[in-house]
N, C-alpha and C. Protein backbone atom coordinates (compact mmCIF):
# COMPACT_ATOMS: atom_id res chain seq x y z
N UNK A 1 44.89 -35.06 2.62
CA UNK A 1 44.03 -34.61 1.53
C UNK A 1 44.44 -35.35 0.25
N UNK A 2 43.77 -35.90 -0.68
CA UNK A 2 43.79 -36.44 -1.50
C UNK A 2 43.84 -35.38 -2.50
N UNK A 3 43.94 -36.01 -3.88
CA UNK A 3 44.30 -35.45 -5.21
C UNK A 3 42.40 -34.85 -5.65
N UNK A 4 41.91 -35.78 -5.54
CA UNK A 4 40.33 -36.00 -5.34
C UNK A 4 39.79 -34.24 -4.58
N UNK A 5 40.00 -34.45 -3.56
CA UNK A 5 39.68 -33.99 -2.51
C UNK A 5 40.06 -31.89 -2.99
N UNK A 6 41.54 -31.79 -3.42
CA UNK A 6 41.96 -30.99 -3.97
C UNK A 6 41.36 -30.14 -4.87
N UNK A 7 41.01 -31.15 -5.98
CA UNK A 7 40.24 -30.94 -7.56
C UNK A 7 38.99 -30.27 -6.81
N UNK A 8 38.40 -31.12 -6.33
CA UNK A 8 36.84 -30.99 -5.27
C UNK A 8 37.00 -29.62 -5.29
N UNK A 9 37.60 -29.00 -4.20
CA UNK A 9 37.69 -28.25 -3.73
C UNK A 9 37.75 -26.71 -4.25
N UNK A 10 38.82 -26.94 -5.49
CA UNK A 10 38.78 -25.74 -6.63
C UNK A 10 37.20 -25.65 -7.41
N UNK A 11 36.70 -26.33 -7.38
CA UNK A 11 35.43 -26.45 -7.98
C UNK A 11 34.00 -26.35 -7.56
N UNK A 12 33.86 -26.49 -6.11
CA UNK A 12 32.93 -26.42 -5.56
C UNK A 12 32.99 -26.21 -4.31
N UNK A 13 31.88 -25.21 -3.65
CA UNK A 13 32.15 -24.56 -2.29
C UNK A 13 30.81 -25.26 -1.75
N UNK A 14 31.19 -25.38 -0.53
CA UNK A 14 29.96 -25.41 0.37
C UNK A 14 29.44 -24.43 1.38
N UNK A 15 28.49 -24.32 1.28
CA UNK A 15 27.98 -23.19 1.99
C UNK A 15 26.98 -23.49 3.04
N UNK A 16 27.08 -23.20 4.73
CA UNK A 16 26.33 -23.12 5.13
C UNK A 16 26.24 -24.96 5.86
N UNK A 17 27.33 -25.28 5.30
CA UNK A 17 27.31 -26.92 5.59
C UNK A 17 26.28 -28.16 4.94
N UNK A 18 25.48 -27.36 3.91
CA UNK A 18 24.99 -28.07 3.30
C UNK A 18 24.53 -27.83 1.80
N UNK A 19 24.98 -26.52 1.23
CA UNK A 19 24.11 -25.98 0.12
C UNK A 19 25.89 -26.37 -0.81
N UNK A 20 25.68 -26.41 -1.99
CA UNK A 20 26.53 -26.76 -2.88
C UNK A 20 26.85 -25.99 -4.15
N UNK A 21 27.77 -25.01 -4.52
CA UNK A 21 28.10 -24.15 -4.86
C UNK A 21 28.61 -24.60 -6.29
N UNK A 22 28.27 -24.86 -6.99
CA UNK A 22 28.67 -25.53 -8.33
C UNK A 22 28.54 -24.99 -9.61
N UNK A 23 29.18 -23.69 -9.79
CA UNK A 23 28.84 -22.63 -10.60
C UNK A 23 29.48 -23.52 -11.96
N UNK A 24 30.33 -24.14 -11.94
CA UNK A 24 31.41 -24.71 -12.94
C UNK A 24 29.93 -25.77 -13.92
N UNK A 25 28.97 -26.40 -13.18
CA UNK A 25 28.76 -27.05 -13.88
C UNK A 25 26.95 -26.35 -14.62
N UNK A 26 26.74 -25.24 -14.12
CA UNK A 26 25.75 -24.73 -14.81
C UNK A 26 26.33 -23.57 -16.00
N UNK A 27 25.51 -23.66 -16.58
CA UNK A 27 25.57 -22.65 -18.04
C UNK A 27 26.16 -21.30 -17.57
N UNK A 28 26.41 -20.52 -18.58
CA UNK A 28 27.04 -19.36 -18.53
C UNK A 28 25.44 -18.06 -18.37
N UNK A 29 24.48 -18.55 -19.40
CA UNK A 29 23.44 -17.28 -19.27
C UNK A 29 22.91 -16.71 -18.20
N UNK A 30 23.31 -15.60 -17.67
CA UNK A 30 22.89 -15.00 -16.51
C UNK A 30 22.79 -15.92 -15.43
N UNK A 31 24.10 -16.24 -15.14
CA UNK A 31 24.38 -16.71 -14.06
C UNK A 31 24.85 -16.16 -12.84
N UNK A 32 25.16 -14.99 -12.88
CA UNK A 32 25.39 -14.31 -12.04
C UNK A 32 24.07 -13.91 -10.90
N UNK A 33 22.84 -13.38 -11.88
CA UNK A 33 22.00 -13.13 -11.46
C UNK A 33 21.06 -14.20 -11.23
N UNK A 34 21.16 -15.67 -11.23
CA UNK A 34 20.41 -16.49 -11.09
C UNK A 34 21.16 -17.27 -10.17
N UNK A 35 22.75 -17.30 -9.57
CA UNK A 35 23.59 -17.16 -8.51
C UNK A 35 22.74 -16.32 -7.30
N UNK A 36 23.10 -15.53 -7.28
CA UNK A 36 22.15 -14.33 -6.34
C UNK A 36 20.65 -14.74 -5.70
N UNK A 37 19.86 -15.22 -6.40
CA UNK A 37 18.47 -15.54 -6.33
C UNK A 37 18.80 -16.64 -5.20
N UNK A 38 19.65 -17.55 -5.94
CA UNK A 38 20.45 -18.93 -5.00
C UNK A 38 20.44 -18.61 -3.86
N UNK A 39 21.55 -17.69 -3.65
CA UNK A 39 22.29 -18.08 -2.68
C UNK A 39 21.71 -17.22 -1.43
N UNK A 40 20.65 -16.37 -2.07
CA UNK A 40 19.54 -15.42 -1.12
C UNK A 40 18.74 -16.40 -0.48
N UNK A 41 18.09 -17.56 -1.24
CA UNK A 41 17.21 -18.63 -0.76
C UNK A 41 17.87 -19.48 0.19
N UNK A 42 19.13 -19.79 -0.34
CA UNK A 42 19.64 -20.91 0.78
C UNK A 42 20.55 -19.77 2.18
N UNK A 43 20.61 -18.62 1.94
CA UNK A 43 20.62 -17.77 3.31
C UNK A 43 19.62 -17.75 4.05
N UNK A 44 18.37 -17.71 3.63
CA UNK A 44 17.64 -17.56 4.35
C UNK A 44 17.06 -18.87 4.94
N UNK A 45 17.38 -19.83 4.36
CA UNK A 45 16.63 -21.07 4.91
C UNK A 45 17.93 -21.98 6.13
N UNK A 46 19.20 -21.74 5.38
CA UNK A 46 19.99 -22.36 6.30
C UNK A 46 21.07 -21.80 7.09
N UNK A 47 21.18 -20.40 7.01
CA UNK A 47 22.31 -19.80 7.65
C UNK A 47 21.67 -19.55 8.78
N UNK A 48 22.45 -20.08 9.71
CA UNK A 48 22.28 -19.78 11.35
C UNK A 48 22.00 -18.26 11.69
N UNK A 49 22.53 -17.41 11.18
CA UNK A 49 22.78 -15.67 11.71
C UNK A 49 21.17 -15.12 11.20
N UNK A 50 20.84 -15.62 10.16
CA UNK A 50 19.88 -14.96 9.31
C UNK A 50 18.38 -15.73 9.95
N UNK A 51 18.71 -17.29 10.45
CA UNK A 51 17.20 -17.73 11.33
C UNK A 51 17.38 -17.42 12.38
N UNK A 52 18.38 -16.60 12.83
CA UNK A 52 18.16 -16.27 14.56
C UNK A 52 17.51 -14.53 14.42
N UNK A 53 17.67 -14.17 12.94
CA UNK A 53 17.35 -12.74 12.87
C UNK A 53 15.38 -13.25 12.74
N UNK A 54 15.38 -14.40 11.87
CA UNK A 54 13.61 -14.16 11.35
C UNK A 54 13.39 -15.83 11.64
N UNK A 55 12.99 -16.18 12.71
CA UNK A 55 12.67 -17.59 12.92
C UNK A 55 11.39 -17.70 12.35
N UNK A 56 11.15 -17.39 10.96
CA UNK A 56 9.79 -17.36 10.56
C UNK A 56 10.13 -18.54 9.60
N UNK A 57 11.58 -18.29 9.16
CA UNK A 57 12.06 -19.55 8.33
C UNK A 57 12.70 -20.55 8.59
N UNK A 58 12.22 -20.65 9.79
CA UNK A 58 13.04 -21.77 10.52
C UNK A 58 12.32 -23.91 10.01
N UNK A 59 11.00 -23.20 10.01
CA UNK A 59 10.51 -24.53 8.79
C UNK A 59 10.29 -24.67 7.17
N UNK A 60 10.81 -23.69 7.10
CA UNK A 60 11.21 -23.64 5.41
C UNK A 60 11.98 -24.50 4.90
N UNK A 61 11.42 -25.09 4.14
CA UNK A 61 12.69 -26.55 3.34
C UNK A 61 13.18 -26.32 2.21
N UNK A 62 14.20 -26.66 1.56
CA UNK A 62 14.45 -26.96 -0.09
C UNK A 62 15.13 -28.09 -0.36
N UNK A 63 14.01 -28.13 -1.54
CA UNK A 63 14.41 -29.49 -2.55
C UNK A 63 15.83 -29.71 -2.55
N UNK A 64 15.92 -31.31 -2.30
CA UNK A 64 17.32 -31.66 -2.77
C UNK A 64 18.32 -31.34 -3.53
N UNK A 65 17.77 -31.42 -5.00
CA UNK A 65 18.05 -30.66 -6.06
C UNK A 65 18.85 -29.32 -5.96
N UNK A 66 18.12 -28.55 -5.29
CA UNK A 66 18.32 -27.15 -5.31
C UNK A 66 19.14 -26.97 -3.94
N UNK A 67 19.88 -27.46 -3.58
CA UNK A 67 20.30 -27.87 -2.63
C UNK A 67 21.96 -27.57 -3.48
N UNK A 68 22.30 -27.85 -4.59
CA UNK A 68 23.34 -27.44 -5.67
C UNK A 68 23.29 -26.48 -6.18
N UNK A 69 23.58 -25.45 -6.66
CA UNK A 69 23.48 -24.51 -7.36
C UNK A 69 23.01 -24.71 -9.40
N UNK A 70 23.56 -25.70 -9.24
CA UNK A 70 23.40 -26.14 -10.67
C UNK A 70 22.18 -27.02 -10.91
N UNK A 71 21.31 -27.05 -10.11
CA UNK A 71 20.06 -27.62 -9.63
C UNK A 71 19.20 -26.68 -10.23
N UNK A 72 19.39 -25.86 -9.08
CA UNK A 72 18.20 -24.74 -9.20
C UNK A 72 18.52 -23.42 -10.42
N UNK A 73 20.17 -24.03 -10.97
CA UNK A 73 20.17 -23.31 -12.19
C UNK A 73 19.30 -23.32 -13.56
N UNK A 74 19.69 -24.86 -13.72
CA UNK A 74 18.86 -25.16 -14.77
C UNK A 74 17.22 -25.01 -14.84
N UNK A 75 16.88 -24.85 -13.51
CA UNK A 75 15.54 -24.70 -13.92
C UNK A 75 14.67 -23.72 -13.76
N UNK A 76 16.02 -22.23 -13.31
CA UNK A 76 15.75 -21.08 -13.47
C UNK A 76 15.42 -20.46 -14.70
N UNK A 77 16.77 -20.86 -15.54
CA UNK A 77 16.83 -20.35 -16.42
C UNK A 77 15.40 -20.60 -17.79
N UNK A 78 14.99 -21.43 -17.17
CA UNK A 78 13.39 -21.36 -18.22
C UNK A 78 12.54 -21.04 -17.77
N UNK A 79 12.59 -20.20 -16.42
CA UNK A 79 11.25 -19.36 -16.11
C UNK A 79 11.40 -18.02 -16.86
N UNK A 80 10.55 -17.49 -16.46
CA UNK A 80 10.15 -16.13 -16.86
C UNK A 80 10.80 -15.61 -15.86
N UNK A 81 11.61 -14.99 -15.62
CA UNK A 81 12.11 -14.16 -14.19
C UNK A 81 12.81 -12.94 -14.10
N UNK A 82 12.60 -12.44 -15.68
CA UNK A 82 13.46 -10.91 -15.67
C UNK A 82 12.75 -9.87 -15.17
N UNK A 83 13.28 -9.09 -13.79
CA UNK A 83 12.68 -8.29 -13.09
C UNK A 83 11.91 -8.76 -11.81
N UNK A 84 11.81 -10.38 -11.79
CA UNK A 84 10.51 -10.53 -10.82
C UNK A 84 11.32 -11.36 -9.86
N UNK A 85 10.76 -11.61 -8.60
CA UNK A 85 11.53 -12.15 -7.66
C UNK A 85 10.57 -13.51 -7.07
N UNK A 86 11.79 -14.23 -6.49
CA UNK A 86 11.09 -16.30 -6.55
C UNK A 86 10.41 -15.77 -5.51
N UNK A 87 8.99 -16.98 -5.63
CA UNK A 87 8.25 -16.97 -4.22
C UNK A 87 7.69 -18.50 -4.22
N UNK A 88 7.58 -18.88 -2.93
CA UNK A 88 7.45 -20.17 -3.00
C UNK A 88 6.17 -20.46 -2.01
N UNK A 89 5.22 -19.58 -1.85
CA UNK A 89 3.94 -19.37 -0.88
C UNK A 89 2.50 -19.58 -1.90
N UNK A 90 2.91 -18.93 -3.00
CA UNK A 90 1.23 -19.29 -3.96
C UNK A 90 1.22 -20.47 -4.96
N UNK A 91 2.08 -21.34 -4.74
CA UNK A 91 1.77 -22.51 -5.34
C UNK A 91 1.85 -23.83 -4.42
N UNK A 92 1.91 -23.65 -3.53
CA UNK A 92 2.23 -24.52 -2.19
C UNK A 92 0.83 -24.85 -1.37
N UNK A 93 0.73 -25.70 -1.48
CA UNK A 93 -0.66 -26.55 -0.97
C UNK A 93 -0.50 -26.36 0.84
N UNK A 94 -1.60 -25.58 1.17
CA UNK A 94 -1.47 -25.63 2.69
C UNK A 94 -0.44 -24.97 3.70
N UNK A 95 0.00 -25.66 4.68
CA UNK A 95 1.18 -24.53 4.70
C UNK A 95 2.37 -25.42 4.66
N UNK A 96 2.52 -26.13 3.50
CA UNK A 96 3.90 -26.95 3.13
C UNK A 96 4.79 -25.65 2.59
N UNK A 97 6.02 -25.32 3.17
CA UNK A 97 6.80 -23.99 3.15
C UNK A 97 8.46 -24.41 2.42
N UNK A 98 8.28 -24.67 1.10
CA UNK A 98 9.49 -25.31 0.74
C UNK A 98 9.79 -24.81 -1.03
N UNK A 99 10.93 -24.57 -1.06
CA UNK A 99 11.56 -24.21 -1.98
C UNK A 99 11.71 -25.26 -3.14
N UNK A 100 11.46 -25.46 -4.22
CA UNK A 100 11.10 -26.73 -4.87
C UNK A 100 10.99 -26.07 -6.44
N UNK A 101 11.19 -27.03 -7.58
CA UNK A 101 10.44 -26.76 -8.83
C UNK A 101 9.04 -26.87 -8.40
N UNK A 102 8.15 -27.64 -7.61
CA UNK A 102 6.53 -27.36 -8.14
C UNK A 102 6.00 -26.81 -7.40
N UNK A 103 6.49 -26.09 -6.45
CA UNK A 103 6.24 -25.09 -5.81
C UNK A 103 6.60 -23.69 -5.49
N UNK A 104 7.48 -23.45 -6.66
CA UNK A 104 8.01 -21.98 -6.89
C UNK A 104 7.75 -21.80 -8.17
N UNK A 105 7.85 -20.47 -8.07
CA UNK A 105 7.82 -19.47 -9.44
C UNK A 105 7.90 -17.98 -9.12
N UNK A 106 8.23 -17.02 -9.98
CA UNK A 106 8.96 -16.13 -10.27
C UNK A 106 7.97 -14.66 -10.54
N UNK A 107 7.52 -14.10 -9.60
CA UNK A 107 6.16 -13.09 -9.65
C UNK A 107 7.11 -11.80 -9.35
N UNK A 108 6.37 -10.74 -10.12
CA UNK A 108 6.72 -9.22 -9.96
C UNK A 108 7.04 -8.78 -8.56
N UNK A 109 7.16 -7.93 -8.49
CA UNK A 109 7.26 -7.36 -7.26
C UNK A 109 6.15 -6.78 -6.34
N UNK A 110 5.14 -6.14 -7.57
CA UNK A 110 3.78 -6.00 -6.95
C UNK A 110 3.02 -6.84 -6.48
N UNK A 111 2.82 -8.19 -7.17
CA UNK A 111 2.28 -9.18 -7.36
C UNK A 111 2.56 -9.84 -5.78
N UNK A 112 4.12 -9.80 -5.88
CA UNK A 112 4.13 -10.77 -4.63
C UNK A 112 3.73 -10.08 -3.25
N UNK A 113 3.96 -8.37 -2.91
CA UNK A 113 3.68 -7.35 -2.07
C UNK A 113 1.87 -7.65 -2.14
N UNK A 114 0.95 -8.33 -3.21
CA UNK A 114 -0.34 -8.27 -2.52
C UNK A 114 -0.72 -9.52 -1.76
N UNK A 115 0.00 -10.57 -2.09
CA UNK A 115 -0.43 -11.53 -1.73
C UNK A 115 0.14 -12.06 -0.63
N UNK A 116 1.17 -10.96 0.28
CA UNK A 116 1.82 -10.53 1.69
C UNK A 116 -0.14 -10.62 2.66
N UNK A 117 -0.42 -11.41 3.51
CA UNK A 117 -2.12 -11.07 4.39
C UNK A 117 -1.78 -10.61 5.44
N UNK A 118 -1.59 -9.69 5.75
CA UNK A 118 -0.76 -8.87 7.02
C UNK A 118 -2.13 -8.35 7.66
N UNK A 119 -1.92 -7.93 8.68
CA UNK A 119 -2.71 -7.08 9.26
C UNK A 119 -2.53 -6.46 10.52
N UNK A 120 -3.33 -6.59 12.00
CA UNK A 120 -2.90 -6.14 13.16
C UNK A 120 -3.13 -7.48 13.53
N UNK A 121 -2.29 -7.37 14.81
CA UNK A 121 -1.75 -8.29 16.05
C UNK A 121 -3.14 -8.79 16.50
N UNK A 122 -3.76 -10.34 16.70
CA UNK A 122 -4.62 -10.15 17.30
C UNK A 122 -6.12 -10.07 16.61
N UNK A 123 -5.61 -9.64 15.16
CA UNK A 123 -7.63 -9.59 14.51
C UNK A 123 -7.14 -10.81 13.20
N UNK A 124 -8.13 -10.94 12.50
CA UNK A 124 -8.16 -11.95 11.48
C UNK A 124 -6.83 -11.14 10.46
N UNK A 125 -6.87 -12.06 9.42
CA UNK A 125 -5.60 -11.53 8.11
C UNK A 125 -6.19 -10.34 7.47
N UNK A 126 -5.81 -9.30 6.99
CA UNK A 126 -6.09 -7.83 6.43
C UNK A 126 -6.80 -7.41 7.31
N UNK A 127 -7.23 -6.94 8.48
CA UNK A 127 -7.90 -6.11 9.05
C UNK A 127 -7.14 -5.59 10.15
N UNK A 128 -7.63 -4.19 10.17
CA UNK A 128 -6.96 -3.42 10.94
C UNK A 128 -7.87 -2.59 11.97
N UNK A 129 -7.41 -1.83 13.32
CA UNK A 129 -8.57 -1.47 13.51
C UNK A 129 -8.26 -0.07 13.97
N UNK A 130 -9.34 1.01 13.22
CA UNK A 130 -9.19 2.33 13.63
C UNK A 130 -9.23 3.30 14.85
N UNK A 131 -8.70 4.26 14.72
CA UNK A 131 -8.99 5.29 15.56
C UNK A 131 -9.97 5.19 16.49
N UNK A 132 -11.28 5.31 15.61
CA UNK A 132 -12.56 5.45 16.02
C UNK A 132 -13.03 3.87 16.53
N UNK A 133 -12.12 2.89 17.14
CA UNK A 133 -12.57 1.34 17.50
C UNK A 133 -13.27 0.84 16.17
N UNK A 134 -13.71 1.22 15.52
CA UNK A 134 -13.81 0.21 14.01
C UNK A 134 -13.01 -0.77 13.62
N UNK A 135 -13.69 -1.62 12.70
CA UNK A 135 -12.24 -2.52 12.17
C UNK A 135 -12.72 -2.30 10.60
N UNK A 136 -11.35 -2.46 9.57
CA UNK A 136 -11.33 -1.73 8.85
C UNK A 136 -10.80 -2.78 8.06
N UNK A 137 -11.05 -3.50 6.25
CA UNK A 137 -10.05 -4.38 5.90
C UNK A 137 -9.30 -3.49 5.01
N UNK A 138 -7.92 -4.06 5.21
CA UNK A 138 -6.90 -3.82 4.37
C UNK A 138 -7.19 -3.51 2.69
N UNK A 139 -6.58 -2.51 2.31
CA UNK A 139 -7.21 -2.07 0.92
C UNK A 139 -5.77 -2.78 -0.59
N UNK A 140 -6.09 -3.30 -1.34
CA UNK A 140 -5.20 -3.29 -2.01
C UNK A 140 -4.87 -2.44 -3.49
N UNK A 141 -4.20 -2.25 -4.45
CA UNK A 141 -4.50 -1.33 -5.74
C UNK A 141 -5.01 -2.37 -6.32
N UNK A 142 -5.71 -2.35 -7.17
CA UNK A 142 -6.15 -3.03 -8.56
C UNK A 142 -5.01 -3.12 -9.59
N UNK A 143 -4.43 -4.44 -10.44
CA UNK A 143 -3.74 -3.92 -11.21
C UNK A 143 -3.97 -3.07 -12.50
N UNK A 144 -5.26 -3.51 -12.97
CA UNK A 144 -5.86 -3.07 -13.72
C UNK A 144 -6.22 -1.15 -14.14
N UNK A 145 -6.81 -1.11 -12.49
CA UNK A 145 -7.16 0.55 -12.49
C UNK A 145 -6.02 1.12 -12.32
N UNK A 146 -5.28 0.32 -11.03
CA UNK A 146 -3.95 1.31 -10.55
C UNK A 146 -4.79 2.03 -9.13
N UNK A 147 -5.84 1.64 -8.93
CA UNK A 147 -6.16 2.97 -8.06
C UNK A 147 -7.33 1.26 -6.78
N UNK A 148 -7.27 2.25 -5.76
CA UNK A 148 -7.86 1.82 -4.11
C UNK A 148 -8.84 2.03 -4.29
N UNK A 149 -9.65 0.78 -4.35
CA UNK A 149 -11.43 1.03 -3.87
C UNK A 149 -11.70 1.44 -2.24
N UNK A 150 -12.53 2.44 -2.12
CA UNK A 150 -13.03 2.71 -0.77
C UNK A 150 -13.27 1.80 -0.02
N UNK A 151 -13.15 1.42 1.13
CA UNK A 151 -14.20 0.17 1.58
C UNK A 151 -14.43 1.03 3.28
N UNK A 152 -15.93 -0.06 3.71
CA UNK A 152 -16.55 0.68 4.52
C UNK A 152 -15.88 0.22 6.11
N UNK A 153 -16.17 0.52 7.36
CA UNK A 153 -15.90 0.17 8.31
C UNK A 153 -16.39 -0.42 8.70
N UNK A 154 -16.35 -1.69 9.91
CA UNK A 154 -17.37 -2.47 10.71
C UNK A 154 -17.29 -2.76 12.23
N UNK A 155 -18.60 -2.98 12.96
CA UNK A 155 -18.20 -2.97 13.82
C UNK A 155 -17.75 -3.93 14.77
N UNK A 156 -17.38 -5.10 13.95
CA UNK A 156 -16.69 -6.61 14.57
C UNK A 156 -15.60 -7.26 13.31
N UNK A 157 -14.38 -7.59 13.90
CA UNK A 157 -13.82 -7.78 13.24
C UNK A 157 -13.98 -9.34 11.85
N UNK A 158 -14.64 -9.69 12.30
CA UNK A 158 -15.04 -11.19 11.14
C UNK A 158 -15.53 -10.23 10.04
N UNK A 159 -16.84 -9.15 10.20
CA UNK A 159 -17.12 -9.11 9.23
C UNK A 159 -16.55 -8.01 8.28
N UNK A 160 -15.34 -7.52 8.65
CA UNK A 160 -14.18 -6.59 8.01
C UNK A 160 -13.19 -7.95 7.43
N UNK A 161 -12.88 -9.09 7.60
CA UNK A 161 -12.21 -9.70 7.76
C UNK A 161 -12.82 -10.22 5.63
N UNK A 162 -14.32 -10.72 5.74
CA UNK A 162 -14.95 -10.46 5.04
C UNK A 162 -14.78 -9.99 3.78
N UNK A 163 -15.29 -8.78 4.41
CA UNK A 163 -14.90 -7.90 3.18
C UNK A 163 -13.42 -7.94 2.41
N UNK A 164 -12.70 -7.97 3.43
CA UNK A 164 -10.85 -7.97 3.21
C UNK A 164 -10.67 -9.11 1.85
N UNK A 165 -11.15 -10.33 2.41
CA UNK A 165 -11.46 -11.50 1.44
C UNK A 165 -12.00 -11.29 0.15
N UNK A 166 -13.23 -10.90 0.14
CA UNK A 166 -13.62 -10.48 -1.17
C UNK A 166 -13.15 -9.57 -1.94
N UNK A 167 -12.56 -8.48 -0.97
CA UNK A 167 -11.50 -7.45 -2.42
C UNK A 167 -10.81 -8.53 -2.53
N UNK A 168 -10.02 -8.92 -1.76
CA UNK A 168 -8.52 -9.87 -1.87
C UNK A 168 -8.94 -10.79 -3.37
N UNK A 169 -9.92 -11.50 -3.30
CA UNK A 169 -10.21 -12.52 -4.52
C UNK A 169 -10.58 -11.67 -5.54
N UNK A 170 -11.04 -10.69 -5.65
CA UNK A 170 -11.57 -9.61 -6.95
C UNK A 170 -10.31 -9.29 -7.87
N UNK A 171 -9.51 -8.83 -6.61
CA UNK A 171 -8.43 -8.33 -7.52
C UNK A 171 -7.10 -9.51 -7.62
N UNK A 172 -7.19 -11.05 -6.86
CA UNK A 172 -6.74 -11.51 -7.44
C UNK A 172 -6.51 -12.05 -8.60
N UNK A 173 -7.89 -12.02 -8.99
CA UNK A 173 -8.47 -12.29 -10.62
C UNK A 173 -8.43 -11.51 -11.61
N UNK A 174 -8.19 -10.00 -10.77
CA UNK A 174 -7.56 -9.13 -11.83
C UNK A 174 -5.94 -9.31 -11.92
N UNK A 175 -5.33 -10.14 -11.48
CA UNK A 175 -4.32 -10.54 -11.82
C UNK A 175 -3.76 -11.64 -12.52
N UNK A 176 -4.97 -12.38 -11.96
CA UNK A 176 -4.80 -13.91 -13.39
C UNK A 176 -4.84 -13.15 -14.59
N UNK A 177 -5.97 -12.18 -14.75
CA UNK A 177 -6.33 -11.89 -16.09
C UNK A 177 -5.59 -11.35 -16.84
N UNK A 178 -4.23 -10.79 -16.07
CA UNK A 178 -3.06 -10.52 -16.72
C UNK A 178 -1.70 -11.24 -16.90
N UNK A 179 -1.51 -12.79 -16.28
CA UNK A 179 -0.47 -13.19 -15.96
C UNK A 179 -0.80 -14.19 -17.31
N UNK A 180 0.83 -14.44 -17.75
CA UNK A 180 0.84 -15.39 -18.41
C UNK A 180 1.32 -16.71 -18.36
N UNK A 181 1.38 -16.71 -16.94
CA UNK A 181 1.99 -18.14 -16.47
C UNK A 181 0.54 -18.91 -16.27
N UNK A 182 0.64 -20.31 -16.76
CA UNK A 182 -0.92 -20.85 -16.02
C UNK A 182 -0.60 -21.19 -14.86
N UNK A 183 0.40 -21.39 -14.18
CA UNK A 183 0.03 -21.69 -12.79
C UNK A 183 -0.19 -21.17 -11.56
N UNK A 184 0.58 -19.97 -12.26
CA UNK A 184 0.43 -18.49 -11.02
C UNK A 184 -1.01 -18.26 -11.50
N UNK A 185 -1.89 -18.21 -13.11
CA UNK A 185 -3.04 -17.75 -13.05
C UNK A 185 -3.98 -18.80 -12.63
N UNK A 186 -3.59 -20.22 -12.25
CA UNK A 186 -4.80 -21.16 -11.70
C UNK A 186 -4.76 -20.89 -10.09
N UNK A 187 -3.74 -20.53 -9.50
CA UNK A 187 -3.58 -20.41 -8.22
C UNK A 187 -4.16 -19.00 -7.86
N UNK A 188 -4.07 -18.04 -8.55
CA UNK A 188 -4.56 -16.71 -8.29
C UNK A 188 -6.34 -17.09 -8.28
N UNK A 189 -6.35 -17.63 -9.07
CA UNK A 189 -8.40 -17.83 -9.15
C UNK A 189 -8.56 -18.62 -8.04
N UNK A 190 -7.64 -19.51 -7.67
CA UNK A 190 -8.61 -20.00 -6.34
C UNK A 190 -7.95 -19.66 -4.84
N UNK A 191 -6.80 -18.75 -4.85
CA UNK A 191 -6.32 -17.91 -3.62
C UNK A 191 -7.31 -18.05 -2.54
N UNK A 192 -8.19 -16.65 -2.78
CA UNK A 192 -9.17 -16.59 -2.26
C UNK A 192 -10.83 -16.95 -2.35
N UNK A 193 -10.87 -17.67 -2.62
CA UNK A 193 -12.39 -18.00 -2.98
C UNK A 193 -13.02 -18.55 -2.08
N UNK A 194 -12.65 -19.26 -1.17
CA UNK A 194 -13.52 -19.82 -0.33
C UNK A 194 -13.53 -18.93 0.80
C-alpha cells in the first residue's frame, strides 16, 4: 500500500464497487440529508441484495457524475427539494430509466404517488376490474379540490383505460398549474395527452 493509496482511503469510500463516497469534497449545507437521497439511489441501482429483492431496477442507470457523491451533491443542492423526494421517470424521454441531472428532479410526495400507472395484472395502466366483471379506471385526488371525481364503469377494458387517461391528464394539469418548476410543469402538460 502506498502513501497515496492510504490518504485515498481516509477520504473516500467505495460503495457497492463502483459508487464513490466523497463527502470531504462537497459542501457542508445539508449534507447529511442530500447524503441519504445518494446513497438510497445508488442502493437501489447497484447493490446486489436490493436488485435481487426488485429486479425492476435492474436497467436503471446513473450518470457518471453522480456516480461520486460530490457529483450529485452539487447539483442537489440547487434544486428545490425540501420535503420532496428525487424521481427520475417524468422527465425521461421514453423508457430511458436513468438517474442523471436532465432527467431528475425533486417532486412531493403526492405528486410522485400520482404519477405511479398501476393497475390490475393483465388490463391496460389504471384500470381495474370489479366485482360485478366491469372495468373500472383508477381514480386519482385533484390537487386542487382535494377530493375524487366519480367515474363510471365499462364494459371492456380499452374504454375504462380511456377514461383513466383523461382524468390522468386533467389533473395532471392541475398540477402544472401549481408547480413552480418549468420542467416538471412542461412535462406534466404533456404526460398524458396523447
Amino acid at each position: 500500500m502506498t502513501t497515496w493509496d492510504f490518504f485515498w482511503g481516509l477520504f473516500m469510500r467505495v460503495m457497492y464497487g463502483k459508487a464513490i463516497d466523497d463527502r470531504w469534497m462537497a459542501g457542508e449545507e445539508d449534507q447529511n440529508a442530500v447524503f441519504n437521497v445518494w446513497a438510497s439511489m445508488i442502493r437501489r441501482c447497484i447493490a446486489p441484495e436490493y436488485m435481487a429483492r426488485n429486479p425492476s431496477y435492474s436497467d436503471v442507470k446513473i450518470a457518471a457524475e453522480w456516480l461520486r457523491f460530490s457529483g450529485f451533491y452539487w447539483w442537489a443542492i440547487d434544486q428545490d427539494r425540501k420535503g420532496k423526494r428525487l424521481d427520475k421517470d417524468l422527465l425521461s424521454p421514453g423508457s430511458l430509466r436513468k438517474y442523471s441531472p436532465d432527467t431528475c428532479v425533486f417532486l412531493s410526495q403526492q405528486l410522485n404517488s400520482f404519477l405511479v400507472d398501476g393497475g390490475a395484472l393483465g388490463l391496460p395502466s389504471g384500470v381495474i376490474i370489479t366485482p360485478r366483471k366491469t372495468f373500472k379506471p383508477m381514480v386519482h385526488t385533484s390537487p386542487l379540490t382535494k377530493r375524487k371525481e366519480s367515474v363510471s364503469e365499462f364494459d371492456c377494458p380499452q374504454l375504462a383505460h380511456a377514461e383513466w387517461k383523461a382524468q390522468k391528464h386533467k389533473i395532471a394539469l392541475e398540477y402544472a398549474s401549481i408547480e413552480s418548476n418549468q420542467r416538471v410543469k412542461s412535462a406534466l402538460e404533456l404526460r398524458y395527452a396523447n
